[in-house]
C-alpha atoms as a PDB file:
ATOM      1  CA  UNK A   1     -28.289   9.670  12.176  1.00  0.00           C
ATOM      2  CA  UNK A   2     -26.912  11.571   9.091  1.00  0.00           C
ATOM      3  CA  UNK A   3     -24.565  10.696   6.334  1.00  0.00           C
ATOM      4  CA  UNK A   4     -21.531  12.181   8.167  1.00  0.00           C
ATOM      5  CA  UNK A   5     -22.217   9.858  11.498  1.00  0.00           C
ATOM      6  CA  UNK A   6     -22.272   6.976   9.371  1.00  0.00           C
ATOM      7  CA  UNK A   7     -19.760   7.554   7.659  1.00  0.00           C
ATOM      8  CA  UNK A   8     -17.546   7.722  11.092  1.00  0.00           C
ATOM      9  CA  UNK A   9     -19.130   5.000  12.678  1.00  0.00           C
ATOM     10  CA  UNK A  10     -18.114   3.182   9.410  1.00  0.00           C
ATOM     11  CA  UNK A  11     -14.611   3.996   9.947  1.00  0.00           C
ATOM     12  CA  UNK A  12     -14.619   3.068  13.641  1.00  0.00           C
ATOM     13  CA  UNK A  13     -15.797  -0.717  12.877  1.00  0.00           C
ATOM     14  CA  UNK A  14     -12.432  -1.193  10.533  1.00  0.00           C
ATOM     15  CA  UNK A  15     -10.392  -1.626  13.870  1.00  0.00           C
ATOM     16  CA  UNK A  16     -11.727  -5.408  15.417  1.00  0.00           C
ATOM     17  CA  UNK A  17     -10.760  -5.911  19.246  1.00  0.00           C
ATOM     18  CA  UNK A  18      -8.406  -8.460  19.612  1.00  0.00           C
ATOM     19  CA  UNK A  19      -7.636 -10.077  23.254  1.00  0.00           C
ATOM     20  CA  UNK A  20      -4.292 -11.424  23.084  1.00  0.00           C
ATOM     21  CA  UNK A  21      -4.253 -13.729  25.707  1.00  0.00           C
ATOM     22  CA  UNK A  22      -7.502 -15.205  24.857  1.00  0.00           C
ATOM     23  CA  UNK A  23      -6.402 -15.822  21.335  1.00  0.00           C
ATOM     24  CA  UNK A  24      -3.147 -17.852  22.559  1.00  0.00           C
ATOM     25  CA  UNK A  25      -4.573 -20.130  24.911  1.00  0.00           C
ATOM     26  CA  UNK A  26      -7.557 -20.666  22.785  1.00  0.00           C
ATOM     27  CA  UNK A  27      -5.317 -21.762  19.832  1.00  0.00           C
ATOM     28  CA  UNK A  28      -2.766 -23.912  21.424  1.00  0.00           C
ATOM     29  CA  UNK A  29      -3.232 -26.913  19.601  1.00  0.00           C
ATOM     30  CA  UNK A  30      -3.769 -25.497  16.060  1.00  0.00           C
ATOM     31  CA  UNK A  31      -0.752 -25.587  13.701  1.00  0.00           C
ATOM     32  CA  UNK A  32       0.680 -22.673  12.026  1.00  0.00           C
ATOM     33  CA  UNK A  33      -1.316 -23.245   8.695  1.00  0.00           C
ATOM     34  CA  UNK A  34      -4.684 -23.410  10.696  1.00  0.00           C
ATOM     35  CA  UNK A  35      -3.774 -20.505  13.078  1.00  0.00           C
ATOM     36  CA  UNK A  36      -2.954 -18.546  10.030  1.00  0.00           C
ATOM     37  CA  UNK A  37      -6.350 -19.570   8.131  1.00  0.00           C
ATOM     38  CA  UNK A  38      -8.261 -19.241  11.023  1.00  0.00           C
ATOM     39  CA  UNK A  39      -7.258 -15.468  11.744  1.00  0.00           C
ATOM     40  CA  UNK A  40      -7.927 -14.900   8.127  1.00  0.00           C
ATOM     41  CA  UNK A  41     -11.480 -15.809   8.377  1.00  0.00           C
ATOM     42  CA  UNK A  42     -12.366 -13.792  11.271  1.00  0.00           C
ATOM     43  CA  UNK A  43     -10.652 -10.553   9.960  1.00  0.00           C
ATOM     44  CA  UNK A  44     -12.702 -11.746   7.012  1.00  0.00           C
ATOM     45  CA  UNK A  45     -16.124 -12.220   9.129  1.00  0.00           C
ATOM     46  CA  UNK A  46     -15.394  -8.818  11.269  1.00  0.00           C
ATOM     47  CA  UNK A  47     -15.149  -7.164   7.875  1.00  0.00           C
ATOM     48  CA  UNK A  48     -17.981  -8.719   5.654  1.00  0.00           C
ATOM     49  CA  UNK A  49     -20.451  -9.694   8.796  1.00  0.00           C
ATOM     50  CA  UNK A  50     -20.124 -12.984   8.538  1.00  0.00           C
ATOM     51  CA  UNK A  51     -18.435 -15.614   6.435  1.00  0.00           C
ATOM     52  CA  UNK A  52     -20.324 -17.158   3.664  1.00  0.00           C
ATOM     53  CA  UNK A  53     -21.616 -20.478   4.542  1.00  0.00           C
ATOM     54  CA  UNK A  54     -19.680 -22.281   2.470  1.00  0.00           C
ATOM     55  CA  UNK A  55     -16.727 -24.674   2.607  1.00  0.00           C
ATOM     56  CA  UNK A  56     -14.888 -23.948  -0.459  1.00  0.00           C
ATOM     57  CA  UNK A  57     -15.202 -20.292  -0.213  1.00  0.00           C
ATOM     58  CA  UNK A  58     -13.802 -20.563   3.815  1.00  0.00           C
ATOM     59  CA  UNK A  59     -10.880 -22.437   2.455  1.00  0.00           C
ATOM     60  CA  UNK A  60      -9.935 -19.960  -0.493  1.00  0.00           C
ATOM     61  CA  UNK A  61     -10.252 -17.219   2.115  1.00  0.00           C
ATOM     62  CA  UNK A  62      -8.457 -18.667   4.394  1.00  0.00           C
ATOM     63  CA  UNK A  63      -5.528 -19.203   2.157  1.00  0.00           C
ATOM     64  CA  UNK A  64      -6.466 -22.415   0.356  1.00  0.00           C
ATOM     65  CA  UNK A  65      -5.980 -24.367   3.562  1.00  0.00           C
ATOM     66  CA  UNK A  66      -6.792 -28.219   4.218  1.00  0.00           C
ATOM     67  CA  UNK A  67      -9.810 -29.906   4.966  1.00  0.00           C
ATOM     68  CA  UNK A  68      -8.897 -31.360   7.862  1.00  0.00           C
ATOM     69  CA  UNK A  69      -7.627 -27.660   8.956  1.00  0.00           C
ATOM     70  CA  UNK A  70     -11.163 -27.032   7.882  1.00  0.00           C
ATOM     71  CA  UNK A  71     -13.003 -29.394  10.037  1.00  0.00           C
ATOM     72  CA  UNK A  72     -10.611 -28.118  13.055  1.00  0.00           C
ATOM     73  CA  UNK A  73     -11.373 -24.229  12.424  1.00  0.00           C
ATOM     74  CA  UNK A  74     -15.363 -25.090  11.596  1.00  0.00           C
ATOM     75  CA  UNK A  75     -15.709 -26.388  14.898  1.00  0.00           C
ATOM     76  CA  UNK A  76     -14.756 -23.144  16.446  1.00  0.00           C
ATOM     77  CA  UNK A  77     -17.840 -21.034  14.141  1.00  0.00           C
ATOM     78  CA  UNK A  78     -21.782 -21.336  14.198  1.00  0.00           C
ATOM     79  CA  UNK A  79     -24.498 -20.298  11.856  1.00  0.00           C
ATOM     80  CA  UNK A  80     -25.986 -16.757  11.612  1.00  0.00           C
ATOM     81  CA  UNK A  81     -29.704 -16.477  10.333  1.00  0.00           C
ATOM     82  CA  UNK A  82     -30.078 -20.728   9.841  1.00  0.00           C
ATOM     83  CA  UNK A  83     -32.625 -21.757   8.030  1.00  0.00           C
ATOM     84  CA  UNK A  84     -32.528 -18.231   5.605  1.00  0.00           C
ATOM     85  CA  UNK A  85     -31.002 -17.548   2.590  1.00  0.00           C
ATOM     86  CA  UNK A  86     -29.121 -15.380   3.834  1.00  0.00           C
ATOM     87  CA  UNK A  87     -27.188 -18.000   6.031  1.00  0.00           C
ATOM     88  CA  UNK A  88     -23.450 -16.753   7.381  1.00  0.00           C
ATOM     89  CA  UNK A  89     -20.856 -18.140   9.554  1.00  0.00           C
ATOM     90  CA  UNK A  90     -19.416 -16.327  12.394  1.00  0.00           C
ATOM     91  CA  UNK A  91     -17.441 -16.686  15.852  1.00  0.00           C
ATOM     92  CA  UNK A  92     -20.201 -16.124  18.944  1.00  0.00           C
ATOM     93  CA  UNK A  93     -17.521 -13.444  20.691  1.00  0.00           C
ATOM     94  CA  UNK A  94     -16.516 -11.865  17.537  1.00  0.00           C
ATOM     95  CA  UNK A  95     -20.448 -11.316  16.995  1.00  0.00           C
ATOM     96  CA  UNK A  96     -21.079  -9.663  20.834  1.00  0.00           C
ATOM     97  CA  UNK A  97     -17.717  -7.789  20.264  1.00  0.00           C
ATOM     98  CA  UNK A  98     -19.212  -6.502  16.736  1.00  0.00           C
ATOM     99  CA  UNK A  99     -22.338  -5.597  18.724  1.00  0.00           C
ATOM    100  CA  UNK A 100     -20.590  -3.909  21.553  1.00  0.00           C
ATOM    101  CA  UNK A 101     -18.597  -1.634  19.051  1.00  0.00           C
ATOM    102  CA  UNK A 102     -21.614  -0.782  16.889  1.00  0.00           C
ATOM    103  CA  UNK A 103     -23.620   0.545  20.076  1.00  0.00           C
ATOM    104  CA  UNK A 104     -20.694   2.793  21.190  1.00  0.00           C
ATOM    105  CA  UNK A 105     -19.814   4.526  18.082  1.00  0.00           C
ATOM    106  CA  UNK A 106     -23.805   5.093  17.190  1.00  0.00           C
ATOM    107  CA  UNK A 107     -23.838   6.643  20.826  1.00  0.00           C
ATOM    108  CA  UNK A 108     -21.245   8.794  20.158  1.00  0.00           C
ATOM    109  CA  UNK A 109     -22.497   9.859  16.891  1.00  0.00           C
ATOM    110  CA  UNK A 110     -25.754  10.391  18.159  1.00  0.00           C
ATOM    111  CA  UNK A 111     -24.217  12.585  21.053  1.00  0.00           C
ATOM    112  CA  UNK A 112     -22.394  14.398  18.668  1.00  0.00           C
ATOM    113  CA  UNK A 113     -25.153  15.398  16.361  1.00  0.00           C
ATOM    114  CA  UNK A 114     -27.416  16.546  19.636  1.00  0.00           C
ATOM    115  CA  UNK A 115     -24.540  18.669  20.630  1.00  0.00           C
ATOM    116  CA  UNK A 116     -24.462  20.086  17.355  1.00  0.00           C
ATOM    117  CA  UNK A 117     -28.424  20.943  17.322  1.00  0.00           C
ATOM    118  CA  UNK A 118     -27.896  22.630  20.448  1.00  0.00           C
ATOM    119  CA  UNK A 119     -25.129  24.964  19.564  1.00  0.00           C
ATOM    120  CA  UNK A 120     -27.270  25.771  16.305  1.00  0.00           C
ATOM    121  CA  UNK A 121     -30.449  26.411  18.124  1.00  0.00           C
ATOM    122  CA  UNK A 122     -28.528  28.716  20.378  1.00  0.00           C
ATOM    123  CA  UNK A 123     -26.998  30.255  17.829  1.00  0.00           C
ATOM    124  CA  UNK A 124     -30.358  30.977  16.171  1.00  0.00           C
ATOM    125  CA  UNK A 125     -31.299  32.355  19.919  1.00  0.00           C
ATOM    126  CA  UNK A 126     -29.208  35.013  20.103  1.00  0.00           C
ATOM    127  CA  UNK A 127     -29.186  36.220  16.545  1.00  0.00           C
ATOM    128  CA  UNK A 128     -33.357  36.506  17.050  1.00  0.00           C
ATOM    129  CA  UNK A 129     -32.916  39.030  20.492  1.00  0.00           C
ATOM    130  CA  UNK A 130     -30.327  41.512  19.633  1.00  0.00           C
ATOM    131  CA  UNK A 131     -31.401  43.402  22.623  1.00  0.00           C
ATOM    132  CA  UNK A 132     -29.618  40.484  24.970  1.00  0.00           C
ATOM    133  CA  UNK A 133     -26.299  42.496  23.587  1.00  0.00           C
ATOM    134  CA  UNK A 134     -27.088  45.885  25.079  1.00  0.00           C
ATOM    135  CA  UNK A 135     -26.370  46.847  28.441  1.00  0.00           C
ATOM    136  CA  UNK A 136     -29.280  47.717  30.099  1.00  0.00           C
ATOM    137  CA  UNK A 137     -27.673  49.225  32.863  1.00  0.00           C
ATOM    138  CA  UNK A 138     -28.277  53.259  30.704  1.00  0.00           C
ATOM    139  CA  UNK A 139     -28.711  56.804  31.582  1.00  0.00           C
ATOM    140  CA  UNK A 140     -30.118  59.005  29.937  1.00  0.00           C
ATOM    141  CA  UNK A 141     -28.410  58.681  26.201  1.00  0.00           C
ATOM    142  CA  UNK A 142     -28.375  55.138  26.151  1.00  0.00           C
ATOM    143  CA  UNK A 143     -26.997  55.356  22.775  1.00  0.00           C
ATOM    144  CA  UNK A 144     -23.673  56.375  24.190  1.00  0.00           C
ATOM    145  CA  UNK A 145     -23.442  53.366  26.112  1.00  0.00           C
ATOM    146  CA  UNK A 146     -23.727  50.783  23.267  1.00  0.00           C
ATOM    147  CA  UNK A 147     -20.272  48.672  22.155  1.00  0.00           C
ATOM    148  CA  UNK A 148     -19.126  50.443  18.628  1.00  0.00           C
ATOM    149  CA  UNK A 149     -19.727  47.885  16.404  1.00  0.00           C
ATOM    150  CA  UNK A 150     -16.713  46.727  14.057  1.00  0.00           C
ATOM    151  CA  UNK A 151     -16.110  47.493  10.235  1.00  0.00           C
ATOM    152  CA  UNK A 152     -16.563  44.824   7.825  1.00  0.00           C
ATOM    153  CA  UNK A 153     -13.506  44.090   6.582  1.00  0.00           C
ATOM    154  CA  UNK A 154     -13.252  43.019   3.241  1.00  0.00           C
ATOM    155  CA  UNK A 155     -14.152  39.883   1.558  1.00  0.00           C
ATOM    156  CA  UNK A 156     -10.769  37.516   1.768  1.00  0.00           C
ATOM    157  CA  UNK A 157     -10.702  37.036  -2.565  1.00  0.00           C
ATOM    158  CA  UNK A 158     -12.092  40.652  -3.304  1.00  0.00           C
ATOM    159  CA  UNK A 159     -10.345  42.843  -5.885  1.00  0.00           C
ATOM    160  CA  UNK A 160      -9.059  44.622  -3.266  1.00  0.00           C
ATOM    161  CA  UNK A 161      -7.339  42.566  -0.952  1.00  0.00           C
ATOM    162  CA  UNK A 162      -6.235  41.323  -3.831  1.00  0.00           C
ATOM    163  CA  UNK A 163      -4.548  44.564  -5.584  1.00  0.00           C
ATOM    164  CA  UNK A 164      -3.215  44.586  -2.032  1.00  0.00           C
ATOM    165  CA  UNK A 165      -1.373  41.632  -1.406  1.00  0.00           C
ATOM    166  CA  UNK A 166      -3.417  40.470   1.047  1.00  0.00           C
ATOM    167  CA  UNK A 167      -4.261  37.425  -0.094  1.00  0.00           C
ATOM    168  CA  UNK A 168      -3.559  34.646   2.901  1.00  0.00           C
ATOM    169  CA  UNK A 169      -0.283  32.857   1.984  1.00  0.00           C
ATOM    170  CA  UNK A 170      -1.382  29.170   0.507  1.00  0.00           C
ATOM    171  CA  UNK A 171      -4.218  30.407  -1.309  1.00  0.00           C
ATOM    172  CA  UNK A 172      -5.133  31.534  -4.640  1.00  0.00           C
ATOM    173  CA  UNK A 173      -8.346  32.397  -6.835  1.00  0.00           C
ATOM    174  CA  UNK A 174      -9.192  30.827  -9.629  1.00  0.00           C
ATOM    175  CA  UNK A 175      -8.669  33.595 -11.713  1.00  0.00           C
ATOM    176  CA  UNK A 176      -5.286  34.397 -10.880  1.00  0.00           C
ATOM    177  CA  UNK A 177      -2.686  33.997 -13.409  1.00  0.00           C
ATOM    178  CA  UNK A 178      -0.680  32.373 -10.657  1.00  0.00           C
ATOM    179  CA  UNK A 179      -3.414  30.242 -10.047  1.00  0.00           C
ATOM    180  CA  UNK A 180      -2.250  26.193 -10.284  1.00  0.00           C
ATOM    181  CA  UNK A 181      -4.313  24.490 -12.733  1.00  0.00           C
ATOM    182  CA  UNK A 182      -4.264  20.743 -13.142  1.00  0.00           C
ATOM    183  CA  UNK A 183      -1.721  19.122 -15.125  1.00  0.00           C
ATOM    184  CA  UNK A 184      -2.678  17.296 -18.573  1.00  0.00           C
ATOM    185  CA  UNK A 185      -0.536  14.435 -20.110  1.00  0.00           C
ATOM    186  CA  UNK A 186      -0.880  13.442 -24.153  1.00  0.00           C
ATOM    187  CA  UNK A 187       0.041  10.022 -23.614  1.00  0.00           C
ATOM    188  CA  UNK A 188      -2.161   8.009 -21.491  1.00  0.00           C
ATOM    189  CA  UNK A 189      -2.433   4.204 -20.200  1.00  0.00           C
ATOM    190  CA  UNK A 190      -5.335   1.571 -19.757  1.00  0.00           C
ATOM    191  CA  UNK A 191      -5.622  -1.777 -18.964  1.00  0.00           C
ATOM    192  CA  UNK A 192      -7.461  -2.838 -21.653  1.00  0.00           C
ATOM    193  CA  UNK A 193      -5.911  -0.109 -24.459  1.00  0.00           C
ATOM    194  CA  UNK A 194      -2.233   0.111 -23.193  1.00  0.00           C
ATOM    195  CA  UNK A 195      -0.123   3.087 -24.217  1.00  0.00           C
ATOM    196  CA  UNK A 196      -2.092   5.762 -25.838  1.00  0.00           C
ATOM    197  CA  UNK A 197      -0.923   9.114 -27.625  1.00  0.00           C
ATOM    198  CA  UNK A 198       2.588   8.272 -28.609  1.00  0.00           C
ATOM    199  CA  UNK A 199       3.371  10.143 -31.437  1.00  0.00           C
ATOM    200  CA  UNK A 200       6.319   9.360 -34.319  1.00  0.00           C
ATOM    201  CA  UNK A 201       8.487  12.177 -32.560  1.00  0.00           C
ATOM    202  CA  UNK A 202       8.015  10.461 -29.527  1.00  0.00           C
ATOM    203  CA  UNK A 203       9.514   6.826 -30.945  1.00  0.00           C
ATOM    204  CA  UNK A 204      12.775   9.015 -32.479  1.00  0.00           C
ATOM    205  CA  UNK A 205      13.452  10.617 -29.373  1.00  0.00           C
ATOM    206  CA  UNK A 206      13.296   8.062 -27.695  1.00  0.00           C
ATOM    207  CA  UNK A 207      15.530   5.550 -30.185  1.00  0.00           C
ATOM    208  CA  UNK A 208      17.880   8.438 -30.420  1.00  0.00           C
ATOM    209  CA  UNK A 209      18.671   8.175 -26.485  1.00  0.00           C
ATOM    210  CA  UNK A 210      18.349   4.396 -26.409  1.00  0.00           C
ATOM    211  CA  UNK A 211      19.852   3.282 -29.611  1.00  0.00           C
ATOM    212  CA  UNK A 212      20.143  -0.490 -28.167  1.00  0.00           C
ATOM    213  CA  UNK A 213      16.313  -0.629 -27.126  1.00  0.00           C
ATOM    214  CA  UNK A 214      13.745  -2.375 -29.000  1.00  0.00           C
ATOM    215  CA  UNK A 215      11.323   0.121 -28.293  1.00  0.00           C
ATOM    216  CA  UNK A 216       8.058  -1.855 -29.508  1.00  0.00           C
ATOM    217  CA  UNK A 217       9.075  -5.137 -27.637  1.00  0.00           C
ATOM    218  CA  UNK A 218       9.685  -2.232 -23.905  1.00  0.00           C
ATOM    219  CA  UNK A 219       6.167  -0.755 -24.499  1.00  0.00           C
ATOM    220  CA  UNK A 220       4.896  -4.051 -24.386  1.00  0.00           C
ATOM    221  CA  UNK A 221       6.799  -5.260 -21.720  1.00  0.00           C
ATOM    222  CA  UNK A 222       5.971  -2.007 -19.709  1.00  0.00           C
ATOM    223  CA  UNK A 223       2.161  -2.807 -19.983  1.00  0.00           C
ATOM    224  CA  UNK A 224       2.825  -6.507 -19.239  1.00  0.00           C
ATOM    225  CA  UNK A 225       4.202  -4.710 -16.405  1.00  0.00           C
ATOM    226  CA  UNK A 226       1.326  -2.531 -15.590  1.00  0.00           C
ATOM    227  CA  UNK A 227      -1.468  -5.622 -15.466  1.00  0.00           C
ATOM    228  CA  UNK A 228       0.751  -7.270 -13.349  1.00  0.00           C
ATOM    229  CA  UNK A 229       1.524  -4.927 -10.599  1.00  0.00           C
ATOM    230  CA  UNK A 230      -2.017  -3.213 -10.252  1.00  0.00           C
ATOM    231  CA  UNK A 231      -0.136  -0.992  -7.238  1.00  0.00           C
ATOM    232  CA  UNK A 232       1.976   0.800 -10.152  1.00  0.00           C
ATOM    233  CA  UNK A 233      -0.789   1.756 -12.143  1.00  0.00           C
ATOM    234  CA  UNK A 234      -1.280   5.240 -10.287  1.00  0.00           C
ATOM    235  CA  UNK A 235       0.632   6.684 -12.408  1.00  0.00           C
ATOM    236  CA  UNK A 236       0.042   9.752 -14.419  1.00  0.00           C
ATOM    237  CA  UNK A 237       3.332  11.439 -16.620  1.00  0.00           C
ATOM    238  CA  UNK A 238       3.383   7.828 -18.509  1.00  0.00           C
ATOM    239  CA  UNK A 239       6.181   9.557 -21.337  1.00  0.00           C
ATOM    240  CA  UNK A 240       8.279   9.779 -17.859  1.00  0.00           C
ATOM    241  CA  UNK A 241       7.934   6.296 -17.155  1.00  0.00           C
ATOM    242  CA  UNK A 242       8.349   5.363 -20.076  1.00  0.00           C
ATOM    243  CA  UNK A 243      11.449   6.879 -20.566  1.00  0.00           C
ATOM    244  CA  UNK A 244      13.488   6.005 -17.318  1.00  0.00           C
ATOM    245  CA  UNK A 245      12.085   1.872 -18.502  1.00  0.00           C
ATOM    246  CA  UNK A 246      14.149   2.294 -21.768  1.00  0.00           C
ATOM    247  CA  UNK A 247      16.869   4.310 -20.007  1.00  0.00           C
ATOM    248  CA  UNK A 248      17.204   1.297 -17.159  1.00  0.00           C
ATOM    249  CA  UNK A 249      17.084  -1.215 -20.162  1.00  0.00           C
ATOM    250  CA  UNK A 250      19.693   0.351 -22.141  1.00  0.00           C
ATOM    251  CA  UNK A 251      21.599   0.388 -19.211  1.00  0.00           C
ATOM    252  CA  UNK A 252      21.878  -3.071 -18.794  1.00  0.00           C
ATOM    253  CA  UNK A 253      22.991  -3.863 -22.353  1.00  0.00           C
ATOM    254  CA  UNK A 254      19.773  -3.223 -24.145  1.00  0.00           C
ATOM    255  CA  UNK A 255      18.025  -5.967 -26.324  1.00  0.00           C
ATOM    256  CA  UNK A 256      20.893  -6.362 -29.183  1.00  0.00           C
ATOM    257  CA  UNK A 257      23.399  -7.567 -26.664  1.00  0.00           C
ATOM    258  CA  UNK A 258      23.399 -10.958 -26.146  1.00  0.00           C
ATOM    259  CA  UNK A 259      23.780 -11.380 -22.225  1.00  0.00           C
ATOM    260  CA  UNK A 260      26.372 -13.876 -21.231  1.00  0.00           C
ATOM    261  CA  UNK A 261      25.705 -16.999 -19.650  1.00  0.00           C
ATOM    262  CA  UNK A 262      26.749 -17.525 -16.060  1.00  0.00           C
ATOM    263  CA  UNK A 263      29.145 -19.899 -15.456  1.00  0.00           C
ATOM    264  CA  UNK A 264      28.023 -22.390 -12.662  1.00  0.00           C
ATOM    265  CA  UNK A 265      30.527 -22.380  -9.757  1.00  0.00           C
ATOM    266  CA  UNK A 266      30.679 -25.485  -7.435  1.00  0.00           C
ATOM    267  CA  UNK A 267      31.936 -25.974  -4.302  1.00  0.00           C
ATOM    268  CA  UNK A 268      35.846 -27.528  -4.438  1.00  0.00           C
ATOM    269  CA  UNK A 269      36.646 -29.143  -0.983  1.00  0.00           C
ATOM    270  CA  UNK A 270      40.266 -29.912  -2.081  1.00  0.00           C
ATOM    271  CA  UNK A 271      41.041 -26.382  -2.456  1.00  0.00           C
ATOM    272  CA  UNK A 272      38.599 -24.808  -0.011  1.00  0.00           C
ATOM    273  CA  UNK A 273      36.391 -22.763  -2.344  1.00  0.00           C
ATOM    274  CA  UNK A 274      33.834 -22.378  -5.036  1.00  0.00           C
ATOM    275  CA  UNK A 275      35.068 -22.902  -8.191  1.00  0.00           C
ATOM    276  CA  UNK A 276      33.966 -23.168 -12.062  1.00  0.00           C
ATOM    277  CA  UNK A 277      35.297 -25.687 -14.326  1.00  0.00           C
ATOM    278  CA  UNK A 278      37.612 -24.040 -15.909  1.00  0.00           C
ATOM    279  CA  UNK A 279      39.363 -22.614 -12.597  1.00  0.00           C
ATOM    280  CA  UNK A 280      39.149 -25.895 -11.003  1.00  0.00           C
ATOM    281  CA  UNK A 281      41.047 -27.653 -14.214  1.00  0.00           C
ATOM    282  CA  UNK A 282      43.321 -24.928 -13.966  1.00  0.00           C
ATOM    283  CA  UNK A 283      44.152 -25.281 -10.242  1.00  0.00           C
ATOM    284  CA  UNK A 284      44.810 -28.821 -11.056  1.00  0.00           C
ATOM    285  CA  UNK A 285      47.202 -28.155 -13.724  1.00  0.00           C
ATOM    286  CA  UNK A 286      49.330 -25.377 -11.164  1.00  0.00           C
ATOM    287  CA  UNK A 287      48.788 -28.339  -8.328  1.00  0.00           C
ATOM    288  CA  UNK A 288      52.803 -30.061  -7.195  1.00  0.00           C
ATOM    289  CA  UNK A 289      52.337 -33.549  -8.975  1.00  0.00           C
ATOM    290  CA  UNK A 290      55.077 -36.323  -7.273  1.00  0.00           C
ATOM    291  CA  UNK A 291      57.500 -38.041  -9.916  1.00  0.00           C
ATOM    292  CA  UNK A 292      59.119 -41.180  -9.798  1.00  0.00           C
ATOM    293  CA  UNK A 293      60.923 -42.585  -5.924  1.00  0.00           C
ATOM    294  CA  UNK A 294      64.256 -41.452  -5.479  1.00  0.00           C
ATOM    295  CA  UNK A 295      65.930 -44.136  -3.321  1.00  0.00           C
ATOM    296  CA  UNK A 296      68.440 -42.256  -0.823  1.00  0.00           C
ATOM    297  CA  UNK A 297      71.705 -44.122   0.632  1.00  0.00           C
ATOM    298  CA  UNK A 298      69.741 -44.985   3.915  1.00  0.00           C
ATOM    299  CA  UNK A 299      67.403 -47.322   1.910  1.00  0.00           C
ATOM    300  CA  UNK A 300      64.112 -44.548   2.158  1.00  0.00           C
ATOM    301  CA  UNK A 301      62.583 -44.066  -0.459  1.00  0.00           C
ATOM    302  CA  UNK A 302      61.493 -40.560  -1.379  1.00  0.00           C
ATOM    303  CA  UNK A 303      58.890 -38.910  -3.801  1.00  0.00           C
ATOM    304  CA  UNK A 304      60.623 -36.579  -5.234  1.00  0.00           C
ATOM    305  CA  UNK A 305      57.949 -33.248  -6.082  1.00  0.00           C
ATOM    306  CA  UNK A 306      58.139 -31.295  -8.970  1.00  0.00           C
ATOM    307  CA  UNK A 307      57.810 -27.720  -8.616  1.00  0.00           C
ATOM    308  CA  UNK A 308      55.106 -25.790 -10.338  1.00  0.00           C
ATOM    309  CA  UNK A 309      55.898 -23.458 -13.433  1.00  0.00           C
END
């Protein structure tokens, strides 16, 4: 099998089977943490063939689960190669499945790469008896009966396809001045270096547009950044990046500004709403307060209610 049947078959085996219905009813009584640690260890095994035979690796891989989620899930997995030292954990079906899957795709690729001897052998066939192409059905001038064969057109990048216009749309030569060459960035980034190739025209260009940034303390909260969120690092035009992270921080005030602390609102039953302090003393102070009894002629006595300013 070559490199490029491998290489497929190697692809194939990143999809495992996984029977639905089997997987419910064999997992009724596990709770969600072991359900979720035990699917992580056999996407794990299907991946790595085999788990390693080890408790405290299982339980990191599994999401840093219990041991008594471990003794429920180890229960369910047996020992590949015991008594090696190459010893492995592994689910029996997940390990016939594996096999199953392995045998088809190297089928396949081995069906592919016959087919693909054959149509070179009879490629090679034909191109060794030219005389299969003639009719041989020919009088007397069998020359005349022979199929004109066609011009050879011109080679798709030669000068004068190219003088031409002919050039296929899409495509270019490397010598063309339209040609697109890779781009090249001065400043660069690395985990272990950080910002690289920033220049003192850089810095006042920079100030100048974000006069409220402190432009040392953003670089080094951009690489913080950076380690942090390996995803981000694809990056490539770092002065653009850099840029739009002191544009967004001068946005929001810069690092001069001294942000304003949020007041803490709490929930006021009496008036039906979330209030801070100060509006809640307020409220009180607008709130109808009663005043002494007024006693009216029919002996009840009445609060009498002052009215707010």
């Amino acid at each position: 099998m070559d490199a490029a049947a491998v290489a497929i078959m190697e692809d194939e085996m990143n999809y495992m089977p996984l029977f639905v219905g089997d997987i419910i009813l064999s997992t009724a009584e596990m709770t969600p943490a072991q359900f979720g640690g035990y699917m992580r260890l056999l996407c794990y095994s299907w991946s790595n063939n085999g788990l390693p035979n080890d408790m405290e690796a299982c339980v990191r891989i599994a999401g840093g689960i219990s041991a008594t989620d471990w003794s429920i899930i180890r229960r369910r997995l047996v020992v590949l190669d015991e008594g090696t030292s190459e010893e492995r954990l592994s689910h029996p079906r997940l390990e016939a499945e594996r096999a199953k899957s392995e045998s088809k795709y190297r089928a396949r690729c081995e069906a592919a790469a016959k087919a693909r001897q054959s149509r070179e052998g009879s490629v090679s066939n034909s191109s060794s008896n030219p005389v299969s192409n003639v009719d041989t059905n020919v009088g007397s001038n069998p020359s005349s009966r022979l199929q004109p064969e066609p011009e050879p057109e011109p080679e798709p990048y030669s000068p004068e396809r190219r003088d031409k216009n002919e050039i296929p749309n899409g495509i270019s030569t490397s010598d063309s001045p339209t040609a697109r060459r890779p781009r090249t960035y001065r400043i660069g980034w690395s985990a272990e270096k950080g910002f690289s190739g920033i220049t003192d025209d850089d810095l006042a260009r920079w100030a100048a547009a974000n006069p409220g940034v402190d432009l040392a303390r953003q670089i080094a909260a951009a690489h913080a950044y950076l380690v942090d969120n390996p995803a981000k690092q694809g990056k490539r035009n770092w002065a653009a990046f850099l840029g739009r992270w002191f544009n967004r921080r001068q946005e929001r005030g810069g690092d001069t500004s001294s942000p304003t602390p949020a007041r803490r609102r709490y929930w006021r039953g009496q008036f039906g709403k979330s209030m801070t302090d100060e509006e809640y003393e307020s409220a009180l102070r607008g709130q109808s307060r009663p005043q002494k009894a007024e006693r009216t002629p029919d002996g009840v006595t009445r609060p009498q209610m002052k009215t707010p300013p």
